[in-house]
Protein backbone atom coordinates (compact mmCIF):
# COMPACT_ATOMS: atom_id res chain seq x y z
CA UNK A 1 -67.55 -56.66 -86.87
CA UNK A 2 -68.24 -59.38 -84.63
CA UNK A 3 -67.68 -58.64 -80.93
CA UNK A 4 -65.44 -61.46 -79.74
CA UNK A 5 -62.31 -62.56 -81.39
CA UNK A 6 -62.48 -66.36 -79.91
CA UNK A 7 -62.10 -69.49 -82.19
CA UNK A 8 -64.80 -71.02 -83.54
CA UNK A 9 -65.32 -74.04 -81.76
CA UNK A 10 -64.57 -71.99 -78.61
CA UNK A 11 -68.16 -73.11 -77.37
CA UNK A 12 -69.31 -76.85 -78.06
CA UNK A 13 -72.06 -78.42 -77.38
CA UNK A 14 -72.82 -82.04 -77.58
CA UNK A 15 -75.80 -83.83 -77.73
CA UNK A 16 -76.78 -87.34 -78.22
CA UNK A 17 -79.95 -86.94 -80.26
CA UNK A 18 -81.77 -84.35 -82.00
CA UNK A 19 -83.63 -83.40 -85.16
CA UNK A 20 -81.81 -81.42 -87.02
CA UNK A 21 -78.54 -79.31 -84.70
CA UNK A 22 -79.84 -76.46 -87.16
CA UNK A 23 -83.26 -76.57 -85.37
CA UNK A 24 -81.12 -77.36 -81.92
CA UNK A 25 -79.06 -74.22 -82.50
CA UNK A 26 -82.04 -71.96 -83.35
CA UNK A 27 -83.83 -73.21 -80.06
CA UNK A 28 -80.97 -72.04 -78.14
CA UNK A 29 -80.89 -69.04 -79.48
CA UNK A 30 -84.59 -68.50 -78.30
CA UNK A 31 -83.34 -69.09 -74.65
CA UNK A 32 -79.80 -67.67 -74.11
CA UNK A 33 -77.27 -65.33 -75.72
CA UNK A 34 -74.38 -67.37 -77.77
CA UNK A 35 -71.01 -65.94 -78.44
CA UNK A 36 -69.85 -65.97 -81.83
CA UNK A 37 -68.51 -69.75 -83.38
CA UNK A 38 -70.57 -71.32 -81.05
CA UNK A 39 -70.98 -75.29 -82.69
CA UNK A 40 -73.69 -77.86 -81.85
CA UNK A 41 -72.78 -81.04 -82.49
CA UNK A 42 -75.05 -84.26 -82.63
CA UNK A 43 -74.48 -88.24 -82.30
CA UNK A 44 -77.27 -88.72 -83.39
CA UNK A 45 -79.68 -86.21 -85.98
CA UNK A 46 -83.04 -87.80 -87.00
CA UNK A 47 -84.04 -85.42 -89.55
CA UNK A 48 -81.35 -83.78 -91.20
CA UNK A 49 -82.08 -81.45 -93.82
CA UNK A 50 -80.63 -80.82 -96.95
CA UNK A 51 -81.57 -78.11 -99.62
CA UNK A 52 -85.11 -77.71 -100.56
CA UNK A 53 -86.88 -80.67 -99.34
CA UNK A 54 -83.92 -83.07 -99.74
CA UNK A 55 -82.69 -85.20 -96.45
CA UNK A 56 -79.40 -85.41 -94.64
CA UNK A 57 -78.63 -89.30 -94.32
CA UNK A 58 -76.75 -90.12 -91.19
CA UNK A 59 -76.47 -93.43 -88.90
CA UNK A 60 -75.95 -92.83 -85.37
CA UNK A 61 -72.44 -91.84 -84.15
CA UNK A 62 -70.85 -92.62 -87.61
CA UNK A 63 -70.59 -88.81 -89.07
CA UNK A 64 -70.17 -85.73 -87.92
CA UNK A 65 -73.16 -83.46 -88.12
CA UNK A 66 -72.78 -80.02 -86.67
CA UNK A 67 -73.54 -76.34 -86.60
CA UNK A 68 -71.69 -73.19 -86.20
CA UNK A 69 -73.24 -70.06 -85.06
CA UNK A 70 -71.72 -66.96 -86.93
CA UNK A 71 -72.16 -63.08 -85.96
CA UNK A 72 -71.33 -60.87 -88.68
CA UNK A 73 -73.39 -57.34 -88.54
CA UNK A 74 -70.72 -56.41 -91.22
CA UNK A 75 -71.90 -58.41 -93.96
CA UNK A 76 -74.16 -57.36 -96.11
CA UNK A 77 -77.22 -59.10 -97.69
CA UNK A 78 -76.23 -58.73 -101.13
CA UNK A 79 -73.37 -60.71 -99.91
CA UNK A 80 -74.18 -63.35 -98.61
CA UNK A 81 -72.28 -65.64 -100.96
CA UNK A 82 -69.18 -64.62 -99.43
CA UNK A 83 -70.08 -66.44 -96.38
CA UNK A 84 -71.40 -69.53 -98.29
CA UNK A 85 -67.61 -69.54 -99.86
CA UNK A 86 -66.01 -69.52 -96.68
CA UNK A 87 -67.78 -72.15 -95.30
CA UNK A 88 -67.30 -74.10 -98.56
CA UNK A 89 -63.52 -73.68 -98.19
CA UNK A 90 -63.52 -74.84 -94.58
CA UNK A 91 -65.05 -77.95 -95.78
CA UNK A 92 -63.11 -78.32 -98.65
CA UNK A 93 -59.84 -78.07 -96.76
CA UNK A 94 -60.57 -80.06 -94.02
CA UNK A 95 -61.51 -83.32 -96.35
CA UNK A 96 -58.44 -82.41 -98.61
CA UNK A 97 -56.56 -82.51 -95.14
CA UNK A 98 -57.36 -86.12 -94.58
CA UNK A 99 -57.59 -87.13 -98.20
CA UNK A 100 -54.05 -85.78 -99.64
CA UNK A 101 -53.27 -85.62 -103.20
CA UNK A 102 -54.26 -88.91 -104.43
CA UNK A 103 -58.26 -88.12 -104.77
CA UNK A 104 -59.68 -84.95 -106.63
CA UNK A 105 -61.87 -82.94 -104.15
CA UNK A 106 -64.13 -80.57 -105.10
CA UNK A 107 -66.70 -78.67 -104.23
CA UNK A 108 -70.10 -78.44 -106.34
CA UNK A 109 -71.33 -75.67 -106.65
CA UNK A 110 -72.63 -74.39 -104.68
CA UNK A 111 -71.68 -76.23 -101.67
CA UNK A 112 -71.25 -79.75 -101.56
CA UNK A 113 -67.98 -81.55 -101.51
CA UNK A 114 -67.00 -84.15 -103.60
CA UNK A 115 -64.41 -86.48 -103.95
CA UNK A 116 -63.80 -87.52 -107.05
CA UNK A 117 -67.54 -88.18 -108.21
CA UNK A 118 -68.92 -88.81 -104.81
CA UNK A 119 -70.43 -86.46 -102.49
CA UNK A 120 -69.09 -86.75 -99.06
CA UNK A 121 -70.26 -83.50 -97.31
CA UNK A 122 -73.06 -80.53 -97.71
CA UNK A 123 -74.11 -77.67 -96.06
CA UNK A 124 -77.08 -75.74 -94.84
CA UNK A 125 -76.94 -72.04 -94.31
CA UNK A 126 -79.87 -70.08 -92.27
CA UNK A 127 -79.62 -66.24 -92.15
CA UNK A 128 -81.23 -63.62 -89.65
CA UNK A 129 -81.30 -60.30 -92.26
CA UNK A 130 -82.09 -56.64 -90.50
CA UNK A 131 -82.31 -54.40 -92.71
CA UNK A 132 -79.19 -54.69 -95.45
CA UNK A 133 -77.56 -56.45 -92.96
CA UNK A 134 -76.96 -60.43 -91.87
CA UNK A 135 -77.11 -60.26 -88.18
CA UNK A 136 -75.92 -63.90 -88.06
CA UNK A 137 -76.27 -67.17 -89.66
CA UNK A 138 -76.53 -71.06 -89.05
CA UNK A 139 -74.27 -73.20 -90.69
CA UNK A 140 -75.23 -76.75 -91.04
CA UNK A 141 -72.91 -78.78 -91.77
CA UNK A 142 -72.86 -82.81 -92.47
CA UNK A 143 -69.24 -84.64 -93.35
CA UNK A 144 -69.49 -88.74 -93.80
CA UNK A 145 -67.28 -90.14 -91.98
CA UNK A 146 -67.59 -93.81 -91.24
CA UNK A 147 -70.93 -94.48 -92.78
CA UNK A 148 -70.34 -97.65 -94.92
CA UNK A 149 -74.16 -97.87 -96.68
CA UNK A 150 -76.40 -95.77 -97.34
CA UNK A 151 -79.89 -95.64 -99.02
CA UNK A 152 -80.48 -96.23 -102.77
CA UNK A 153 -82.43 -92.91 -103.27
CA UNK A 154 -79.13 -90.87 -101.98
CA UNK A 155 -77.13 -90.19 -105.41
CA UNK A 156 -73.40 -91.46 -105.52
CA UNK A 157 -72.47 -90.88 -101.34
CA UNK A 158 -69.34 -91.65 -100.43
CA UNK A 159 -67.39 -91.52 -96.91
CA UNK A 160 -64.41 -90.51 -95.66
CA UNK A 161 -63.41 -93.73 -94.55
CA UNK A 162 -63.31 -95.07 -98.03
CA UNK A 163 -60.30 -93.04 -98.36
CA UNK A 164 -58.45 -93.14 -95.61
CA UNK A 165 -58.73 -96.56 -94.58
CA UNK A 166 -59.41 -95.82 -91.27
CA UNK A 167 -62.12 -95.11 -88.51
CA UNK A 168 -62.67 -91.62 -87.88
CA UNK A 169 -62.98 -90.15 -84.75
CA UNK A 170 -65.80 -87.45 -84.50
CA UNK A 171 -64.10 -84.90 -81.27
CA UNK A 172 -60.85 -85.05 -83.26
CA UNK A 173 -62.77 -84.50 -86.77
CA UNK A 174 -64.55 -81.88 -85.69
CA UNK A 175 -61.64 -79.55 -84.01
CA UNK A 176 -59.75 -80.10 -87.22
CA UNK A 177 -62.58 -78.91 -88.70
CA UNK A 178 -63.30 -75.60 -86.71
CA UNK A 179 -59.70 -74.76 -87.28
CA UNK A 180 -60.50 -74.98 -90.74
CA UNK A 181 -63.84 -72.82 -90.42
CA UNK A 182 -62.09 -70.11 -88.53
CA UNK A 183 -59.12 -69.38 -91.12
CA UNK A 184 -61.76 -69.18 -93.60
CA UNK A 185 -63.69 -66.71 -91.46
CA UNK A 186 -61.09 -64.73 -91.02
CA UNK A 187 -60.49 -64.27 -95.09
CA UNK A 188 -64.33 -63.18 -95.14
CA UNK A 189 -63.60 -61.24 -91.59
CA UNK A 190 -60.62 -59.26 -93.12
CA UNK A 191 -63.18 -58.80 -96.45
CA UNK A 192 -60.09 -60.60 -98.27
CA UNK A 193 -62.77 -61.07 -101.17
CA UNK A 194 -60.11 -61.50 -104.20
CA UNK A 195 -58.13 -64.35 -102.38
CA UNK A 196 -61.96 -65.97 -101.25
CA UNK A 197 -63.22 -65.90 -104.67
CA UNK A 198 -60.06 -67.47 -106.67
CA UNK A 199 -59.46 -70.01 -103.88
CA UNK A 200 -63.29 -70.98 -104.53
CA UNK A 201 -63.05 -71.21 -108.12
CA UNK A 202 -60.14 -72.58 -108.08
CA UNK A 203 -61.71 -75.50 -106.39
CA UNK A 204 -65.00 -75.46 -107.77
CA UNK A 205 -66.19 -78.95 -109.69
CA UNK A 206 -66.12 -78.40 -113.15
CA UNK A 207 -65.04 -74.62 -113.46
CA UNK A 208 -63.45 -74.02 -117.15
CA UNK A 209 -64.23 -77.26 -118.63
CA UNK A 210 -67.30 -78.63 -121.10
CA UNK A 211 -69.62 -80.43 -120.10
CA UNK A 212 -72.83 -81.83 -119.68
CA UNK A 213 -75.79 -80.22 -117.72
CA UNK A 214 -79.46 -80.44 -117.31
CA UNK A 215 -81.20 -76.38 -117.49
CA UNK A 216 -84.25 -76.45 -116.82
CA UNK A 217 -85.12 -79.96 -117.14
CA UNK A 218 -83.11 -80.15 -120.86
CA UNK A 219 -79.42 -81.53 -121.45
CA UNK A 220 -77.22 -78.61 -122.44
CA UNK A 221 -73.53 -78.56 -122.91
CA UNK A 222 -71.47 -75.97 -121.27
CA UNK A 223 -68.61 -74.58 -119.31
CA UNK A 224 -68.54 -72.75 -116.11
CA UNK A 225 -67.35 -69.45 -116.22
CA UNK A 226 -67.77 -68.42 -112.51
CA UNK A 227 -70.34 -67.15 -109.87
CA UNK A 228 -71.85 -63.65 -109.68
CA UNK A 229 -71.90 -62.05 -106.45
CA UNK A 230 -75.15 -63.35 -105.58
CA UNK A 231 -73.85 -66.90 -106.46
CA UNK A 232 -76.07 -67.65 -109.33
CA UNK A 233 -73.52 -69.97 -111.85
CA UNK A 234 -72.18 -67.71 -114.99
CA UNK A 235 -72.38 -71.09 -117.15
CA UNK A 236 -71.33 -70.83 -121.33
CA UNK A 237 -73.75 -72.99 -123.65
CA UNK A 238 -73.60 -74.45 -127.14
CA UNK A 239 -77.17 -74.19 -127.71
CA UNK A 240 -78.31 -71.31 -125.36
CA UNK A 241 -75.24 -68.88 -124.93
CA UNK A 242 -74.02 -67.47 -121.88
CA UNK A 243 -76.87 -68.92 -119.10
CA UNK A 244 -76.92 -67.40 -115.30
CA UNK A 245 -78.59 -70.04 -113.40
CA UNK A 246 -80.39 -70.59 -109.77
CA UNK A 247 -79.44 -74.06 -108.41
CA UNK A 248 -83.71 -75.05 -109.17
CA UNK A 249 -82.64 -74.18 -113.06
CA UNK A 250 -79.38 -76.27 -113.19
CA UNK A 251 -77.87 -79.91 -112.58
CA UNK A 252 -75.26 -81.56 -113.18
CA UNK A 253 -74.51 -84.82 -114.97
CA UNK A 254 -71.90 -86.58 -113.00
C-alpha cells in the first residue's frame, strides 16, 4: 500500500524543455524523495519516446506530455498489466471526456488511444521490480492536443483539437487528466480487478470482432478474445487457431 493517500497531481512540476519527462522524472528520483502521484510536465520534450525504438512527436507547447510517479509495493510483478489498464482507462476517459459520444474512442491494445482510426495519445510505462514486487513505476504519457501537422513517417495521428473545435489549454488538460488517473488508481488500489478488466475490454479496439492482422510479419484474420494476465492478446485465427501474442508478434491493419 502506498504511504500517502494525496491526489495524483498533488505535486507538479513544470518545465519548459527537456528530453524525455520520463528521463526528467527518473533524474529526480536520483536526487530527492517524491511522494506518490508526483507528475512532470514539459512544454517542450525533444526526444520523446515511444515503444521500442519508436518516437513521441510533439511541437512545443501544443500537447501535453507528462509523467506520473506511482508507489505501489503492493503490486506484484506478475501483475503488472493491471497498472498498464489503469493508466489506459485514465487516458481513455479523459479524451472520451472532451470528445462525447459522437467519435468512437478506443484504446489499442495495449495502450494507445484512438479515436476513431487515429491515434491521439500513448503511453510509456518504466518499472523499479524488488524482488516479486513493483516498488514504483513511471508513467509516460503523451495526449495531442493542438498539434495540427505532423510528420509523414507518424501513422494516422490525430489531435484533440480536430474534435473539439477548439484550442486546448495544457494546466486545465492536465488536472482533468490526473483526476482521471487517480479514480483509476484507486480501482487498481482497492485490487477492484473484475470491474478493471471488463471496463478495459470493454473499451479495447477491436475486442469480439474479425478482422485483419499482421502475426509475425503474415496477414491473418482474427478476433480478439481478451488479454491474459500478463497482457499478451488471446487473439482467434482462421488459419492458425487460438494465437497468444507479444505486441513484436502482432499488428494491426487499421
Amino acid at each position: 500500500m502506498t504511504d500517502t493517500l494525496l491526489p495524483i497531481g498533488d505535486k507538479l512540476i513544470w518545465v519548459d524543455k527537456t528530453t524525455s519527462t520520463n528521463d526528467y522524472l527518473n533524474g529526480l528520483l536520483k536526487k530527492e524523495r517524491l511522494i506518490h502521484g508526483s507528475v512532470v510536465a514539459a512544454i517542450e520534450q525533444t526526444a520523446g519516446k515511444g515503444l521500442g525504438t519508436n518516437r513521441w512527436e510533439s511541437e512545443p507547447g501544443q500537447n501535453l506530455t507528462c509523467s506520473f510517479y506511482l508507489e505501489h509495493s503492493f503490486l506484484l510483478a506478475k501483475d503488472q498489466f493491471k497498472l498498464n489498464m489503469s493508466v489506459s482507462l485514465a487516458l481513455f476517459d479523459f479524451v472520451g471526456s472532451l470528445t462525447g459520444p459522437t467519435h468512437q474512442v478506443r484504446i489499442k491494445w495495449p495502450n494507445d488511444i484512438y479515436i476513431d482510426r487515429g491515434k491521439v495519445a500513448g503511453i510509456l510505462i518504466y518499472h523499479a521490480i524488488e524482488g516479486e514486487h513493483i516498488l514504483y513505476s513511471i508513467a509516460g504519457v503523451g495526449v495531442n492536443l493542438n498539434q495540427q501537422t505532423f510528420s509523414s513517417a507518424i501513422p494516422n495521428p490525430v489531435s484533440l483539437v480536430h474534435f473539439v473545435k477548439a484550442k486546448l489549454d495544457l494546466a486545465g488538460c492536465l488536472k482533468s487528466l490526473c483526476g482521471f488517473m487517480d479514480n483509476r488508481y484507486a480501482m487498481l488500489r482497492n485490487s477492484d480487478d473484475q470491474s478493471l478488466r471488463k471496463n478495459y475490454m470493454d473499451a479495447l479496439f477491436g475486442n469480439g470482432e474479425w478482422r485483419d492482422y499482421q502475426y509475425e510479419g503474415k496477414p491473418v484474420y482474427g478476433k480478439i478474445m481478451g488479454v491474459d494476465q500478463f497482457g499478451q492478446l488471446k487473439l482467434q485465427t482462421k488459419e492458425k487457431g487460438l494465437l497468444y501474442c507479444d505486441l513484436k508478434e502482432i499488428s494491426f491493419v487499421i
